[in-house]
C-alpha atoms as a PDB file:
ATOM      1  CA  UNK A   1     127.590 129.435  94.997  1.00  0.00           C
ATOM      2  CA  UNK A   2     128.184 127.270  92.683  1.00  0.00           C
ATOM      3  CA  UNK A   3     128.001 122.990  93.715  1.00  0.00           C
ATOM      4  CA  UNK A   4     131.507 121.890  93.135  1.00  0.00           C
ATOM      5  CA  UNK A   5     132.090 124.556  96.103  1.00  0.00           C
ATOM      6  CA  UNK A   6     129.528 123.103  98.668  1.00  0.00           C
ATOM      7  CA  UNK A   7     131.808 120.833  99.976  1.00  0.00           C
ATOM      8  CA  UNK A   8     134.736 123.205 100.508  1.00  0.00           C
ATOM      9  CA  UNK A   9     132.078 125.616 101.923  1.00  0.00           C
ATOM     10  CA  UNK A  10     131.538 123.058 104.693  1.00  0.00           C
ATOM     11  CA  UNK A  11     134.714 122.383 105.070  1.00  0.00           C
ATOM     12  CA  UNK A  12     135.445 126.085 105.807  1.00  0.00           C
ATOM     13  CA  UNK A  13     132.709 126.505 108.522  1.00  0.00           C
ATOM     14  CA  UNK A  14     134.212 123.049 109.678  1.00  0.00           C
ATOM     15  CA  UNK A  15     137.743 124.604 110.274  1.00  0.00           C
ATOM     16  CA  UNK A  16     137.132 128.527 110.911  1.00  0.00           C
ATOM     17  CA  UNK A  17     134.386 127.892 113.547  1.00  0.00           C
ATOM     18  CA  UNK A  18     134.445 124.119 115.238  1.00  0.00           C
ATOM     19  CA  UNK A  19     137.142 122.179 114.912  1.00  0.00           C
ATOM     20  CA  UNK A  20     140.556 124.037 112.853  1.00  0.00           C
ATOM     21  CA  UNK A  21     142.575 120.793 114.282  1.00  0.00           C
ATOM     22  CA  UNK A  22     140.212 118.626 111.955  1.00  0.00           C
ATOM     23  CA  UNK A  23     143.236 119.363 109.496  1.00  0.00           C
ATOM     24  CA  UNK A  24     145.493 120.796 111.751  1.00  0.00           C
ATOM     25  CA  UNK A  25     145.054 124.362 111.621  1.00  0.00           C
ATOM     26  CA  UNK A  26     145.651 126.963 113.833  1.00  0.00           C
ATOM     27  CA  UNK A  27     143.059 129.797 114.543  1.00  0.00           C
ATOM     28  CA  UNK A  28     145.010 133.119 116.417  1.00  0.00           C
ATOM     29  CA  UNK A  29     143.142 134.590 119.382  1.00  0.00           C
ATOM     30  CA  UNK A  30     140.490 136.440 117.043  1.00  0.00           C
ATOM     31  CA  UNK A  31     139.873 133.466 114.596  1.00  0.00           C
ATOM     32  CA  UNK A  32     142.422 134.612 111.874  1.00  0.00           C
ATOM     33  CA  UNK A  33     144.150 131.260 110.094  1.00  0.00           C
ATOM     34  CA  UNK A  34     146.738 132.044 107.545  1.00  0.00           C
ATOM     35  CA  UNK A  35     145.564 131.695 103.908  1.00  0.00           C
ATOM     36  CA  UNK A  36     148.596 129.597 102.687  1.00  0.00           C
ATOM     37  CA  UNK A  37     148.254 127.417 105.790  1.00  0.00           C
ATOM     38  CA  UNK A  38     144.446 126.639 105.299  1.00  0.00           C
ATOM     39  CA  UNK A  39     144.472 126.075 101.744  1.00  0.00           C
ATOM     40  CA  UNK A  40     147.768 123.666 102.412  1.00  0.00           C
ATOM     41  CA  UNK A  41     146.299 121.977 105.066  1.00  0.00           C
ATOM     42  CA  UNK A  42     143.159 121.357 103.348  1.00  0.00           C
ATOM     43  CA  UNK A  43     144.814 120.066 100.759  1.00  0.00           C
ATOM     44  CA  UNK A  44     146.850 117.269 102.443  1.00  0.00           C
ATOM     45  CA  UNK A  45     143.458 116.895 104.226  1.00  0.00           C
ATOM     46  CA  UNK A  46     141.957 115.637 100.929  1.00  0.00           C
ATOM     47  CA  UNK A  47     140.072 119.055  99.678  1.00  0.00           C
ATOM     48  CA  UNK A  48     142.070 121.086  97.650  1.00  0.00           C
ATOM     49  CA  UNK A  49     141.071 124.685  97.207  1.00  0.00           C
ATOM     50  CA  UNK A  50     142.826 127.258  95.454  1.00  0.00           C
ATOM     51  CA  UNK A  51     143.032 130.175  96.126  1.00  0.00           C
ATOM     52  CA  UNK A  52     140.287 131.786  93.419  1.00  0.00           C
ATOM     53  CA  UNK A  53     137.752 129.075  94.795  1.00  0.00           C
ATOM     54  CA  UNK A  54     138.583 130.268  98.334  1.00  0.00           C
ATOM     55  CA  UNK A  55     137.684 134.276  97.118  1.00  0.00           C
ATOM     56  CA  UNK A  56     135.004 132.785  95.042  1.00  0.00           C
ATOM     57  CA  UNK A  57     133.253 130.928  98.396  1.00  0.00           C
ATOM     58  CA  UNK A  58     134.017 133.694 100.572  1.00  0.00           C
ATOM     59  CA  UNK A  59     131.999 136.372  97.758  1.00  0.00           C
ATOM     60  CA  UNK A  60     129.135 134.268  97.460  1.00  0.00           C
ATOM     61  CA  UNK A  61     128.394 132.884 100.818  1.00  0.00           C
ATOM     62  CA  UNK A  62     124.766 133.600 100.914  1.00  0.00           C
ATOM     63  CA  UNK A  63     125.195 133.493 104.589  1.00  0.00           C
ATOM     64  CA  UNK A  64     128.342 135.739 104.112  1.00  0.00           C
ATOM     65  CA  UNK A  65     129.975 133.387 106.991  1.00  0.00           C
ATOM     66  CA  UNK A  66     133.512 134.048 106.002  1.00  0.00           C
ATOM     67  CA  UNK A  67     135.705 137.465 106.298  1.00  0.00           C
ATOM     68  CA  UNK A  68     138.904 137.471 104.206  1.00  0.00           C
ATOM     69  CA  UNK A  69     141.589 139.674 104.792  1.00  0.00           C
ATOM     70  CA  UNK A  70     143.633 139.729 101.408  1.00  0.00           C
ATOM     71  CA  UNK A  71     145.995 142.502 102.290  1.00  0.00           C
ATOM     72  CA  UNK A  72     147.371 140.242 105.575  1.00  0.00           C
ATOM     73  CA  UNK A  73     146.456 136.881 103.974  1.00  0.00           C
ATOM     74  CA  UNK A  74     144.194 135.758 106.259  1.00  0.00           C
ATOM     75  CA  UNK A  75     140.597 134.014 106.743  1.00  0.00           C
ATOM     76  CA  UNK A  76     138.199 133.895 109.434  1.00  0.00           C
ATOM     77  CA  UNK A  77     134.499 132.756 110.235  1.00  0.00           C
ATOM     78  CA  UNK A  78     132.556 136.062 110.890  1.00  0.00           C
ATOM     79  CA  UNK A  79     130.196 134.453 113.961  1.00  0.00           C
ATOM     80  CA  UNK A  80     128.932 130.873 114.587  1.00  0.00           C
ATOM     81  CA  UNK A  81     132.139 129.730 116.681  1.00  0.00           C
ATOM     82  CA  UNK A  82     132.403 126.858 118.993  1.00  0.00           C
ATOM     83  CA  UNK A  83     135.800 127.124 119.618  1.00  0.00           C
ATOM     84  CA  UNK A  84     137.218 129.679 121.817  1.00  0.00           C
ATOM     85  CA  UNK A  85     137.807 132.861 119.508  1.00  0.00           C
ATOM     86  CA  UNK A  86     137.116 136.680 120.108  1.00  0.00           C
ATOM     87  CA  UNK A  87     135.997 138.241 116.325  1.00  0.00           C
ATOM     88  CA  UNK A  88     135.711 141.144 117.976  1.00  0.00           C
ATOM     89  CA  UNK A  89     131.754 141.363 117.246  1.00  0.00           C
ATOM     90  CA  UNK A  90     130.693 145.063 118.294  1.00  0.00           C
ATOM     91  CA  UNK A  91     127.939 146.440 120.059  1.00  0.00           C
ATOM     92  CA  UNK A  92     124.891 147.315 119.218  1.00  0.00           C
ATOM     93  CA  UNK A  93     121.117 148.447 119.585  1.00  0.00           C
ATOM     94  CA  UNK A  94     118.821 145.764 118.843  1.00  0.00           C
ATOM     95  CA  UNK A  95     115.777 146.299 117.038  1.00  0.00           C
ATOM     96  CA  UNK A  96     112.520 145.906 118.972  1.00  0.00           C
ATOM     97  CA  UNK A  97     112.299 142.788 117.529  1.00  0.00           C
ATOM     98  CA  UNK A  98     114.446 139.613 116.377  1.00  0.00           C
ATOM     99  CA  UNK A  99     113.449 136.239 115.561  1.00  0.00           C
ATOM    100  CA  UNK A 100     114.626 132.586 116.712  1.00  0.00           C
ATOM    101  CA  UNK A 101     113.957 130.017 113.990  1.00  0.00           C
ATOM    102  CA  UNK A 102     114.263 126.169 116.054  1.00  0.00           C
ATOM    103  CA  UNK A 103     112.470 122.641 115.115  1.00  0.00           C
ATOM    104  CA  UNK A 104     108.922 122.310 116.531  1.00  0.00           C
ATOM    105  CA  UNK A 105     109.961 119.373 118.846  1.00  0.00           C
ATOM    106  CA  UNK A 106     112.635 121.893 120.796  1.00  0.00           C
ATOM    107  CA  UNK A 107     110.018 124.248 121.358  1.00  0.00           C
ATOM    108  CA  UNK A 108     108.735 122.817 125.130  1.00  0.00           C
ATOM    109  CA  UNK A 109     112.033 123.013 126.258  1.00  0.00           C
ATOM    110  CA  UNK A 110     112.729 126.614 124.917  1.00  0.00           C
ATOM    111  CA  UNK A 111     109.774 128.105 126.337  1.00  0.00           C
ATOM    112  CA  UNK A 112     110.537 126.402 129.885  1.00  0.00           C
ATOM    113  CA  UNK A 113     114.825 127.531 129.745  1.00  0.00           C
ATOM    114  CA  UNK A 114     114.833 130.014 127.481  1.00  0.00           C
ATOM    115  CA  UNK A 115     117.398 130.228 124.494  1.00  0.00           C
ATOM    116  CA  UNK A 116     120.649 128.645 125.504  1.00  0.00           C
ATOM    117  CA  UNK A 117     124.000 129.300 123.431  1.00  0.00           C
ATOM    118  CA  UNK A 118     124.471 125.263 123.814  1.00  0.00           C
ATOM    119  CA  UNK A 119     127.575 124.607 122.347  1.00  0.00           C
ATOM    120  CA  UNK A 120     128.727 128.377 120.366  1.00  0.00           C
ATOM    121  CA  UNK A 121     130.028 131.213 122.111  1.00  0.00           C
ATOM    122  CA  UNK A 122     126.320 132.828 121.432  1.00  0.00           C
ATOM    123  CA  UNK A 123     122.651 132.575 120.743  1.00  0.00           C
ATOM    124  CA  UNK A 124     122.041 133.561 116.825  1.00  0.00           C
ATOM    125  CA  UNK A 125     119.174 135.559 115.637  1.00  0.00           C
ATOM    126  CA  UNK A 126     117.777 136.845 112.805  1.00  0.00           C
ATOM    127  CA  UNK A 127     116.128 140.520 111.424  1.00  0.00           C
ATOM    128  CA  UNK A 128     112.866 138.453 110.066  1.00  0.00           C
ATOM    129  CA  UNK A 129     111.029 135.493 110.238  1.00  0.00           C
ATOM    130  CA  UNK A 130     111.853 134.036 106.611  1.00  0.00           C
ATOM    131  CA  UNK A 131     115.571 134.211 107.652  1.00  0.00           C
ATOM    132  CA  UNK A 132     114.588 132.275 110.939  1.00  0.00           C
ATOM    133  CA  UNK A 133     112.281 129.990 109.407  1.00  0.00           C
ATOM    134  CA  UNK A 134     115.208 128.858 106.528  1.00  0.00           C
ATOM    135  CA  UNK A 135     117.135 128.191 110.292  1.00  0.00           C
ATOM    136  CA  UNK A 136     114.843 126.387 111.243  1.00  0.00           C
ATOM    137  CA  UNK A 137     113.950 123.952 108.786  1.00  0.00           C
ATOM    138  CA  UNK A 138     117.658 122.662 109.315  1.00  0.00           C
ATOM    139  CA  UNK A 139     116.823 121.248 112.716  1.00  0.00           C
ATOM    140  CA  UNK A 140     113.830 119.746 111.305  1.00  0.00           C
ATOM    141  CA  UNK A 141     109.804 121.435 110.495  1.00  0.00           C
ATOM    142  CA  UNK A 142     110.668 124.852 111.818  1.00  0.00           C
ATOM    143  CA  UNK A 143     108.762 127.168 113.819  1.00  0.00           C
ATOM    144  CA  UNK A 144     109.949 130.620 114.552  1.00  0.00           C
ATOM    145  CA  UNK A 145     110.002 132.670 118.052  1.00  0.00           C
ATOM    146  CA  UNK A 146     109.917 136.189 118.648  1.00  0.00           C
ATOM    147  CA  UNK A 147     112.543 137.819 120.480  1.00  0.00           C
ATOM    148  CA  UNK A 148     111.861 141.110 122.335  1.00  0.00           C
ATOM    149  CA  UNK A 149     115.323 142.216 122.023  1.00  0.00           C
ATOM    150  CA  UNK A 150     115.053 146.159 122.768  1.00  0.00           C
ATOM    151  CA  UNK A 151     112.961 145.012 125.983  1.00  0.00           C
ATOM    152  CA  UNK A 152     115.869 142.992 126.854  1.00  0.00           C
ATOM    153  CA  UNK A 153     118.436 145.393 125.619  1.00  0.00           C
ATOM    154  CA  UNK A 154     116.793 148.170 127.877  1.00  0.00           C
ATOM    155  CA  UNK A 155     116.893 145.327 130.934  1.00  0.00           C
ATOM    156  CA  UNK A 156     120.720 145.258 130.435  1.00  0.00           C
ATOM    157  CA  UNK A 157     121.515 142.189 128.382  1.00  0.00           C
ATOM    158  CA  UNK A 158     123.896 143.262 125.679  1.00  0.00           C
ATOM    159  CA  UNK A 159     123.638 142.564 122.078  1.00  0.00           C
ATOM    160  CA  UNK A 160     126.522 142.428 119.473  1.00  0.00           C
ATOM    161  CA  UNK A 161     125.680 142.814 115.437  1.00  0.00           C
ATOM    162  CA  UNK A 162     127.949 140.423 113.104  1.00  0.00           C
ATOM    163  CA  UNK A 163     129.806 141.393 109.914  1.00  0.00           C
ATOM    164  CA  UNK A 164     126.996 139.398 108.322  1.00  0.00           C
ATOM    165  CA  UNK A 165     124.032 140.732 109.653  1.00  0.00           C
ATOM    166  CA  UNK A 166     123.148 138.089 112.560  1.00  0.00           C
ATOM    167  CA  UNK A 167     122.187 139.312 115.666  1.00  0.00           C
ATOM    168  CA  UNK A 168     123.917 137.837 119.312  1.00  0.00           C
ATOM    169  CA  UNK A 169     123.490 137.568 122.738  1.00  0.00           C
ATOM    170  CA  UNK A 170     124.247 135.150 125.404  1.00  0.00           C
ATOM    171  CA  UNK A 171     120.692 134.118 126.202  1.00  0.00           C
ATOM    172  CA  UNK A 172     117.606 135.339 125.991  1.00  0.00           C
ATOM    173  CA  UNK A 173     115.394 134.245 129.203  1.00  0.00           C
ATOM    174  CA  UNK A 174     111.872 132.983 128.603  1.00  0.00           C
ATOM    175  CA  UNK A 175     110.066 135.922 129.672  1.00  0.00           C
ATOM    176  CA  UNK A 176     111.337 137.500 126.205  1.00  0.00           C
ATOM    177  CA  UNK A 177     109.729 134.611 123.880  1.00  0.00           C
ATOM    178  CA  UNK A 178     106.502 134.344 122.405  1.00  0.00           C
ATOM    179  CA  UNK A 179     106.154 131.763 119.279  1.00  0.00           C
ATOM    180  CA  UNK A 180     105.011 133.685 116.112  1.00  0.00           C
END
């Protein structure tokens, strides 16, 4: 992505999964805000985006975090919501194995509780450890956990698979963890 979009980026994720009021948007009941209305409001907000910068952030998302809808000009976050949204996430069979990628100093804690969804509608994880690890090192020097997701899944805890490839549950006990 290129820099001059960072900031809109975060602005997006701001918006379409935490806090659409920050400029006075409204999500509907799946996450869906109307294109005109978003770039509007961000404008009057102080972050214009246009509509080809819009298409251009949603495209190259590394993290593909954004689904447009062009045909019913509309936007939403794919996962990662703290506000109360249903993206209608299906699901799915887990792999054996996912991965949890935290800060060291949250380890203790994890281990003791197991993962919690804290604040989001879900606990995130990730195919590999690199992904994980890049998770981690947001929170601080990362360490990565191993999630035995197909045990779990064949316990009864259910598991939905994201537009973007992130995996998502509601919490994964601490029987399930081991560090990597």
């Amino acid at each position: 992505m290129r820099k001059e979009l960072i900031r809109k980026s975060k602005l997006l994720s701001l918006v379409l999964r935490h806090d659409p009021a920050a400029i006075g948007l409204e999500l509907d009941a799946n996450g869906w805000a109307k294109v005109d209305d978003l770039i509007a409001k961000a404008a009057c907000a102080g972050t214009p985006i246009s509509p080809a910068e819009l298409e251009e952030i949603v495209t190259t998302n590394e993290k593909k975090r954004f689904d447009l809808d062009a045909v019913n000009g509309r936007i939403r976050a794919n996962q990662g919501h703290s506000v109360d949204v249903d993206v209608e996430i299906p699901e799915a069979v887990p792999p054996e194995n996912l991965f949890h990628g935290t800060a060291v100093q949250n380890i203790g804690s994890i281990l003791e509780k197991g993962l919690l969804k804290q604040d989001r509608q879900h606990v995130h994880l990730s195919v590999d450890a690199e992904t994980a690890r890049a998770v981690g090192s947001r929170h601080g020097k990362p360490t990565v956990l191993i999630v035995r997701s197909g045990e779990m899944h064949r316990e009864g805890h259910r598991f939905h698979l994201s537009k973007n490839g992130v995996w998502l549950t509601d919490f994964v006990p601490p029987q399930f963890l081991s560090l990597l």
